[in-house]
Protein backbone atom coordinates (compact mmCIF):
# COMPACT_ATOMS: atom_id res chain seq x y z
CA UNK A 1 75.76 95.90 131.25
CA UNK A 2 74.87 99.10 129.73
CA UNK A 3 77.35 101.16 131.64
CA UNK A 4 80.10 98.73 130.45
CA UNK A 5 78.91 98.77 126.93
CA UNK A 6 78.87 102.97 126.83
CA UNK A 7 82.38 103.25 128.97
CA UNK A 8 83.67 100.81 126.11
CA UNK A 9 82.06 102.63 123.18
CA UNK A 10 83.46 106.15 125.17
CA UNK A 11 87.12 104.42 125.25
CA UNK A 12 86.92 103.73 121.52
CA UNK A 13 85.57 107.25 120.58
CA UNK A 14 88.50 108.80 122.81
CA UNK A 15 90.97 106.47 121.04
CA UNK A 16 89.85 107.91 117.27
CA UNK A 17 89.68 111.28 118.27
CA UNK A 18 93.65 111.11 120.02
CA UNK A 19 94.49 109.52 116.23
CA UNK A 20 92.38 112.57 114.24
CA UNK A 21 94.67 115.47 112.96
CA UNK A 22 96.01 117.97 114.52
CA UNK A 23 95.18 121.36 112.34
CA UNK A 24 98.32 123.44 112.10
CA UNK A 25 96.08 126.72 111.71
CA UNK A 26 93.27 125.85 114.04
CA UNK A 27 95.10 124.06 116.79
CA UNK A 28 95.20 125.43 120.45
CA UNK A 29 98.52 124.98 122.37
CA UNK A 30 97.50 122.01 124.22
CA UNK A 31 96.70 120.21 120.76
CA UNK A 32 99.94 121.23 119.40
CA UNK A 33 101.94 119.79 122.37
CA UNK A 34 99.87 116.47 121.54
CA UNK A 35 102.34 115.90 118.50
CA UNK A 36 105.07 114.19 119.66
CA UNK A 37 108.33 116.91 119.35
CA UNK A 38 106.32 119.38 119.81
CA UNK A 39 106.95 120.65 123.55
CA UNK A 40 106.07 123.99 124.82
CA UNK A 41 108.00 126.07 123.27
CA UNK A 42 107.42 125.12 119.61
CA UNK A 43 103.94 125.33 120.31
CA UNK A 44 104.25 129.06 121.36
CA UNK A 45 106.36 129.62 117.86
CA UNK A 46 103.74 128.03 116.24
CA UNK A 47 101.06 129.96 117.50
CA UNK A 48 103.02 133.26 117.82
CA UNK A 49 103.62 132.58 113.65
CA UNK A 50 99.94 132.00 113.64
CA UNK A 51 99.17 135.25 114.85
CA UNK A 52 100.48 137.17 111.99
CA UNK A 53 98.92 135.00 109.23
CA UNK A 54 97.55 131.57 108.85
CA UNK A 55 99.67 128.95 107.35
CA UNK A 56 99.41 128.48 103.73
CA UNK A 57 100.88 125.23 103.12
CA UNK A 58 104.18 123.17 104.37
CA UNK A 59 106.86 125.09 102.61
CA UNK A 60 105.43 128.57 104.23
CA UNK A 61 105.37 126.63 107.60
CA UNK A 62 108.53 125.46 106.87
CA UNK A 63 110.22 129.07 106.31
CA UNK A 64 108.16 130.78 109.32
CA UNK A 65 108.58 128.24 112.38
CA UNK A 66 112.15 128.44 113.42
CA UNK A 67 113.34 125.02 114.48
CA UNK A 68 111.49 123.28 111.59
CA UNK A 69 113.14 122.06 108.65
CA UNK A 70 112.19 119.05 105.86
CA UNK A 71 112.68 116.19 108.70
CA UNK A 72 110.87 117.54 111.41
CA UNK A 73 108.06 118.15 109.22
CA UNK A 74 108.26 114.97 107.99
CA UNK A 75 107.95 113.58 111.58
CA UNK A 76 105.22 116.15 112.75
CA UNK A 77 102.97 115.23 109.64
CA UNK A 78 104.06 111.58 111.12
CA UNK A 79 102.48 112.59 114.04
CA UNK A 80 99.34 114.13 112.97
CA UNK A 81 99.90 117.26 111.85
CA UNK A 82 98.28 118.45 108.71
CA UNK A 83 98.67 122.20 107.43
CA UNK A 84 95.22 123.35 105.41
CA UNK A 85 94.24 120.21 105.56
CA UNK A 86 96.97 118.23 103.86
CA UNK A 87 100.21 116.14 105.43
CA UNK A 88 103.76 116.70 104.52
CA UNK A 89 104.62 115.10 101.27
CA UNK A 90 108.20 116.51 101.23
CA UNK A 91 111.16 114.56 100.59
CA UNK A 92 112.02 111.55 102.31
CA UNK A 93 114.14 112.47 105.70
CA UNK A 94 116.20 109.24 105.05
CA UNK A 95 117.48 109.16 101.19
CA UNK A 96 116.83 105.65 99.37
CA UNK A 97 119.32 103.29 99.91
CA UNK A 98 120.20 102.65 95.99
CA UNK A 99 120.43 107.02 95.25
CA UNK A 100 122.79 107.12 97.98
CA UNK A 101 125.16 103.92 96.53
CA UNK A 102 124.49 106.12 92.88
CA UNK A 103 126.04 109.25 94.22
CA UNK A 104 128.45 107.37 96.07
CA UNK A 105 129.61 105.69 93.13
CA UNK A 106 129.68 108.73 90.66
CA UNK A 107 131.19 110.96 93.14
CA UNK A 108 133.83 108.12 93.89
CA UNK A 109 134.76 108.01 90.03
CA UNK A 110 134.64 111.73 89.24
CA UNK A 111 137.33 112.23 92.14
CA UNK A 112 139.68 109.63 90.57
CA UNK A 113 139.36 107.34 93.76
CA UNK A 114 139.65 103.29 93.03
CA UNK A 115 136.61 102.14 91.41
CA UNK A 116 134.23 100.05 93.51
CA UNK A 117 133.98 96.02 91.89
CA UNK A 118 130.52 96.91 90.53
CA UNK A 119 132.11 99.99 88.59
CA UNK A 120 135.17 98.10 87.88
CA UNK A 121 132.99 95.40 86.30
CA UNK A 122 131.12 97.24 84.05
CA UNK A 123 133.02 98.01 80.73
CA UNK A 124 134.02 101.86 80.00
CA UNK A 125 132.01 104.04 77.57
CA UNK A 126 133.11 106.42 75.61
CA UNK A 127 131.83 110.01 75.72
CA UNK A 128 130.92 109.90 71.87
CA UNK A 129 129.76 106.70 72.02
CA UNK A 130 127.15 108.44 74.53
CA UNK A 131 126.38 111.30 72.74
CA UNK A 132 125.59 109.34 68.98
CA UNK A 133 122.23 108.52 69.89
């Protein structure tokens, strides 16, 4: 009974530990290659970056780490990752839904192309009209 109860308690300490972050500036190659997309060799970029200077935020690991831009970041913090401690709060890798039907309408109407029934519904506005408040 007791062997049961400590390989069970053992499982669940195992399990919180693989869930625990993965320190971008204290992390050993093995723990880096434990965030999913990161294989091999951007764990040796990582480190080799590492070498020169430790990380000082996302942004810096951002510009040093070739192969890393705002949506793999986005998935490594995802993952685990934390630089100094904090995740990735970037911008979103997938724009929201009504921002991209905003610039899809505005660029639509600046380039003279058939208004979309929403646009075509709404009544024109003068520019001075806008500009009196």
């Amino acid at each position: 009974m007791f062997r049961k109860l400590m390989a069970g308690f053992i499982a669940l300490l195992w399990s919180v530990m693989a869930l625990a972050a993965v320190e971008a500036n204290k992390a050993n190659e093995a723990e880096l290659t434990s965030i999913k997309g990161i294989g091999p060799a951007m764990s040796a970029r990582i480190l080799e970056e590492r070498k020169s200077a430790p990380f000082k935020d996302w942004p810096d690991f951002i510009a040093r780490v070739k192969g890393v831009a705002e949506p793999t970041a986005t998935k490594f913090s995802g993952e685990g990752l934390t630089v100094n401690g904090s995740s990735y709060k970037g911008h979103s890798a997938k724009p929201d839904a009504k921002d991209t039907a905003a610039k899809r309408g505005k660029d639509t109407a600046s380039q003279g192309a058939k208004p979309t029934k929403e646009q075509a519904a709404k009544p024109a506005t003068s520019a001075k009209a806008g500009s009196a408040s």
